[in-house]
N, C-alpha and C. Protein backbone atom coordinates (compact mmCIF):
# COMPACT_ATOMS: atom_id res chain seq x y z
N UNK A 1 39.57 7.00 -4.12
CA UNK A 1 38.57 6.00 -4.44
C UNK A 1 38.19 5.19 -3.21
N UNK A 2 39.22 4.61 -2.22
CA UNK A 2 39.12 4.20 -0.71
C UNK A 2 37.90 4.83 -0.34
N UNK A 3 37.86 6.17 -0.20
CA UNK A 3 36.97 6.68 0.94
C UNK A 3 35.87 7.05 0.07
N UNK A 4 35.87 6.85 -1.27
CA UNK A 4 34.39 7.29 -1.72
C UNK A 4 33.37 6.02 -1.71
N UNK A 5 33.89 4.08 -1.64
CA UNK A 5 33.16 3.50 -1.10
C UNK A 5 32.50 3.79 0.12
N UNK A 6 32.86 3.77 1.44
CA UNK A 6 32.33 3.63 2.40
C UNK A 6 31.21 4.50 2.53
N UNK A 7 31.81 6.10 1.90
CA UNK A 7 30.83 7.50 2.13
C UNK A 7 29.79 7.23 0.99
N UNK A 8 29.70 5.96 -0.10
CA UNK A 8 28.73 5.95 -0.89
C UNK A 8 27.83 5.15 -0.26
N UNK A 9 28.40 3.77 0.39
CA UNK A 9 27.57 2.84 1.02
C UNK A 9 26.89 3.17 2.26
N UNK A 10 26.97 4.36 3.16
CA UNK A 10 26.44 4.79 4.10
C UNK A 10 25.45 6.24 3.45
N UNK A 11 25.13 6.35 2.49
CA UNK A 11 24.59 7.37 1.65
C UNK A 11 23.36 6.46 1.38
N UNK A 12 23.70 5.76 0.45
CA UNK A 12 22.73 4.58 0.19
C UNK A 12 21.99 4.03 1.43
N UNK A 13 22.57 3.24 2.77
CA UNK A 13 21.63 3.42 3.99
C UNK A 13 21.16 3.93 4.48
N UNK A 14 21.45 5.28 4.86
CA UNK A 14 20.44 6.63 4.84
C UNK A 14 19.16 6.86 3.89
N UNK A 15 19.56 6.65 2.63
CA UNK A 15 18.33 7.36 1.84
C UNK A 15 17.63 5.61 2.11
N UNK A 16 17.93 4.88 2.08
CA UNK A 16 17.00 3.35 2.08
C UNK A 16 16.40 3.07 3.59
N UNK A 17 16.86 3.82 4.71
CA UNK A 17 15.96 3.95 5.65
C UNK A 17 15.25 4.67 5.98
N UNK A 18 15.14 6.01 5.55
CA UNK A 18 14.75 6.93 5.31
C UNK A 18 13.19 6.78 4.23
N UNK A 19 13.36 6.05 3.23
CA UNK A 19 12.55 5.37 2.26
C UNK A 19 11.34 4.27 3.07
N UNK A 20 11.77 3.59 4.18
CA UNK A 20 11.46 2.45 4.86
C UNK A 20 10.78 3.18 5.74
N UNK A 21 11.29 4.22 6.18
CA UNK A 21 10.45 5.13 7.41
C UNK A 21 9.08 5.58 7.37
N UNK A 22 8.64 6.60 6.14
CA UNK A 22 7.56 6.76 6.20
C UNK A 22 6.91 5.97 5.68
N UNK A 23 7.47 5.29 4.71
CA UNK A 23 6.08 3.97 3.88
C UNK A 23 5.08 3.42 4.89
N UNK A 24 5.69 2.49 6.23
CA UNK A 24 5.71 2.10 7.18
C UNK A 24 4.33 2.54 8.07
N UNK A 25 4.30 4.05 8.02
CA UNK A 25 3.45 4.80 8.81
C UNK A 25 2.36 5.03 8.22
N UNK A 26 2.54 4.84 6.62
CA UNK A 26 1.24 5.04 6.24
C UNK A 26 -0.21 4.38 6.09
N UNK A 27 -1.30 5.29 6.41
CA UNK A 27 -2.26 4.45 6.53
C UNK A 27 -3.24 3.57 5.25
N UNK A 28 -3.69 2.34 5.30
CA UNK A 28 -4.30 1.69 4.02
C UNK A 28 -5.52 1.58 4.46
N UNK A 29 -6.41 1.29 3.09
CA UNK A 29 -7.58 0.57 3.22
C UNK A 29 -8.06 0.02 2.05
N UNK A 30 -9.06 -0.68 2.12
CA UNK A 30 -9.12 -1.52 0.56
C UNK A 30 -10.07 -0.49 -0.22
N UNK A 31 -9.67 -1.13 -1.56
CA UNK A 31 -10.81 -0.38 -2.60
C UNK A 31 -11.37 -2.08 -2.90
N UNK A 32 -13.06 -1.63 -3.39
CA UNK A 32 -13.66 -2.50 -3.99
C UNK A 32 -14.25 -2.07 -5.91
N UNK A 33 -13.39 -3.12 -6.43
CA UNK A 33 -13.90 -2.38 -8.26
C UNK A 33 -15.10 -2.77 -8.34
N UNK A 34 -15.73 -2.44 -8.75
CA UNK A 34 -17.55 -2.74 -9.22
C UNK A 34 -17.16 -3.18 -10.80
N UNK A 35 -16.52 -3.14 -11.77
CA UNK A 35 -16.44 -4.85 -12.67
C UNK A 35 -15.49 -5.56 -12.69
N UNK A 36 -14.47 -6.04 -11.74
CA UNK A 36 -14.24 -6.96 -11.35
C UNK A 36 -14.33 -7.59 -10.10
N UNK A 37 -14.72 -7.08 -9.43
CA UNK A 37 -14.90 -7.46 -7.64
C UNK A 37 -13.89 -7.57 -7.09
N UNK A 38 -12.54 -7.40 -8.11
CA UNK A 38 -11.47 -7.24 -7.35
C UNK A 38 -11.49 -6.08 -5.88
N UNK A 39 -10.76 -6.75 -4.47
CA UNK A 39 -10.36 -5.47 -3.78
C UNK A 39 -9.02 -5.46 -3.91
N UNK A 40 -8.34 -4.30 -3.78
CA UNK A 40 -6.95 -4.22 -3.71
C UNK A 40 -6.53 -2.87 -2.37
N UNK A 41 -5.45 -3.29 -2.01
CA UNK A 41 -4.95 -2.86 -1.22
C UNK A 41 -4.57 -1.06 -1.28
N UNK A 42 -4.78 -0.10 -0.98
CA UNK A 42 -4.33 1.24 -1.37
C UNK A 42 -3.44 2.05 -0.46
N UNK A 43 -2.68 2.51 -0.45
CA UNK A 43 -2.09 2.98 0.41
C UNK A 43 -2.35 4.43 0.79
N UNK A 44 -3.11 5.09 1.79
CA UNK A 44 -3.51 6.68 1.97
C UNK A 44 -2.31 7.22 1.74
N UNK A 45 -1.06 7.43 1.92
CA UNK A 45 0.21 8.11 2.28
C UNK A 45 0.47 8.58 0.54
N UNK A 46 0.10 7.77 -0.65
CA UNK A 46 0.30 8.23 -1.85
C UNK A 46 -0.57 9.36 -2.22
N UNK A 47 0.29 10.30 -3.16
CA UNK A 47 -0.18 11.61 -3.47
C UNK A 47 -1.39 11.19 -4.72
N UNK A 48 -1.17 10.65 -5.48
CA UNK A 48 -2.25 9.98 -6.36
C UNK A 48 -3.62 9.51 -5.82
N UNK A 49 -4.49 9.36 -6.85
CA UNK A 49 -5.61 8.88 -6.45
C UNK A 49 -6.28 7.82 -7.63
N UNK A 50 -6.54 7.10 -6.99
CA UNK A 50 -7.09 5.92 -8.68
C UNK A 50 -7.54 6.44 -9.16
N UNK A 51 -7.44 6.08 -10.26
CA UNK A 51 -8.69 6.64 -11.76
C UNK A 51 -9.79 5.61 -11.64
N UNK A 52 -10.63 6.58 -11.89
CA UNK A 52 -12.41 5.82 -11.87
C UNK A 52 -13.13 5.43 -12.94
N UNK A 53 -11.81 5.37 -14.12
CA UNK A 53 -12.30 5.50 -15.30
C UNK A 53 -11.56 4.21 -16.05
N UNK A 54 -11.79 3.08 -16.26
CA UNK A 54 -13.17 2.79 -16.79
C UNK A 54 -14.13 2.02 -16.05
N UNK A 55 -13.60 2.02 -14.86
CA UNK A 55 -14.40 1.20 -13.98
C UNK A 55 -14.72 2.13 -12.69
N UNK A 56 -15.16 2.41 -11.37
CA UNK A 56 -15.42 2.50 -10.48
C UNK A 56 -14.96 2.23 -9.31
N UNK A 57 -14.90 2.27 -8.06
CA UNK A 57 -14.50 1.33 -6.91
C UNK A 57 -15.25 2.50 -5.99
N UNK A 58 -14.99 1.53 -4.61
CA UNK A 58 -15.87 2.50 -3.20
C UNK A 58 -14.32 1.71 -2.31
N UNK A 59 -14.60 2.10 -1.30
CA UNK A 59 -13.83 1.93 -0.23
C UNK A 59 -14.43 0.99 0.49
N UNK A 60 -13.74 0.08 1.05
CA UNK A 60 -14.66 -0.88 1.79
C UNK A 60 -14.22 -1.38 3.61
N UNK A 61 -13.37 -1.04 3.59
CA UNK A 61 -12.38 -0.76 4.67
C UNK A 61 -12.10 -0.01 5.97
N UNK A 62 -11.65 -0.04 6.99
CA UNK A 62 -11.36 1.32 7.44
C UNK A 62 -10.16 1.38 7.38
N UNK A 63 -9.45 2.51 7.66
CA UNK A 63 -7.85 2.48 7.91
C UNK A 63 -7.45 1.91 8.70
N UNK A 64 -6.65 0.87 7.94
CA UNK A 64 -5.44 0.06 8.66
C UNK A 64 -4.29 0.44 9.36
N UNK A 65 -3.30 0.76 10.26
CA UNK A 65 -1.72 1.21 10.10
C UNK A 65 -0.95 0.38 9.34
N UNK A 66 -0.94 -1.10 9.24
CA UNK A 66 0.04 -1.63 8.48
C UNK A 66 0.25 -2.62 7.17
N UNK A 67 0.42 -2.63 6.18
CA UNK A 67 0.14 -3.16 5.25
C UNK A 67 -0.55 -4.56 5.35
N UNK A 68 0.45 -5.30 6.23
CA UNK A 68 -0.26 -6.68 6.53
C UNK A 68 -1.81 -7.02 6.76
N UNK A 69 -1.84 -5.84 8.13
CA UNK A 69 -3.20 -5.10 8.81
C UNK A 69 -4.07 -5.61 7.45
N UNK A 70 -4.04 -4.62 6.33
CA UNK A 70 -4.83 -4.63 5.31
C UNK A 70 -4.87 -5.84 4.51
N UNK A 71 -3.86 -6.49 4.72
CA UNK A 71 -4.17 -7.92 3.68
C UNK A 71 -4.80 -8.94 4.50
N UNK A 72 -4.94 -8.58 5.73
CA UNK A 72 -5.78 -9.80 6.77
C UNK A 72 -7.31 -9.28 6.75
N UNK A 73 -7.54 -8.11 6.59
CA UNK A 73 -8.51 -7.07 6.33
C UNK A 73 -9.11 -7.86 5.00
N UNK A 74 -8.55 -7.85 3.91
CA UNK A 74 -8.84 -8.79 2.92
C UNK A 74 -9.03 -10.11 2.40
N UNK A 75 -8.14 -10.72 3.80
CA UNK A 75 -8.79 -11.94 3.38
C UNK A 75 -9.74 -12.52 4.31
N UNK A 76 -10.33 -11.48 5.14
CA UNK A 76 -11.49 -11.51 5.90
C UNK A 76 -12.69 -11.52 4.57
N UNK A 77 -12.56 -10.49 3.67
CA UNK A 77 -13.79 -10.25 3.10
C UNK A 77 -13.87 -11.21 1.83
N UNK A 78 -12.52 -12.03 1.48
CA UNK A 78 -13.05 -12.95 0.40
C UNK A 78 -13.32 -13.90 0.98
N UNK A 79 -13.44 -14.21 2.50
CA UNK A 79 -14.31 -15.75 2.69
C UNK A 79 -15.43 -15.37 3.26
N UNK A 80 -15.89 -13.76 2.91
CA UNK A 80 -16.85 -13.60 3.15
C UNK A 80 -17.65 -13.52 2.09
N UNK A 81 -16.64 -13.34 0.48
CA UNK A 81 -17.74 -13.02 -1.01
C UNK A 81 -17.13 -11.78 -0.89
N UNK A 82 -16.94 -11.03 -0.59
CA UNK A 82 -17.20 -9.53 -0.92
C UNK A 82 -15.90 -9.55 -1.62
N UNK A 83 -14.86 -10.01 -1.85
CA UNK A 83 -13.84 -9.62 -3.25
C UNK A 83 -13.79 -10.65 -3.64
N UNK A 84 -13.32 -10.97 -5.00
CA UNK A 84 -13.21 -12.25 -5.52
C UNK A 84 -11.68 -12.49 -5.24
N UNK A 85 -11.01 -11.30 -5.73
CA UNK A 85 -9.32 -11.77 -5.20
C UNK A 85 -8.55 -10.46 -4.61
């Protein structure tokens, strides 16, 4: 039982940096919804793609590298009007 802590807790840091690694790299950009004016943040690196259904969105953005990148990206465009939140 001794040695199955340590070899569990260094298992767990591996897969949790490993997890941290590519998120990191991936590239974002905003979506804009056409009925709520919400933009929200998207991440390119996900295998998914929004549903357009029941609402719409366009891209409004270019690619960011880092998440932050994209939320300064955003709050460029709500003191400009272009998202509401």
């Amino acid at each position: 039982m001794r040695r199955f802590i340590p070899i569990s807790a260094a298992a767990v840091a591996l897969s949790a940096a490993a997890v941290v690694g590519p998120v990191q790299a991936a590239p974002y950009h905003l979506l804009h919804w056409d009925n709520t004016g919400v933009c929200q943040v998207w991440d390119q690196g996900w295998t998914i793609k929004p549903i357009r259904w029941p609402s719409n969105y366009e891209v409004v953005s270019k690619s960011v590298p880092t998440f932050s990148a994209a939320l300064a990206v955003k709050q460029k465009l709500l003191k400009r009007g272009k998202c509401k939140f």
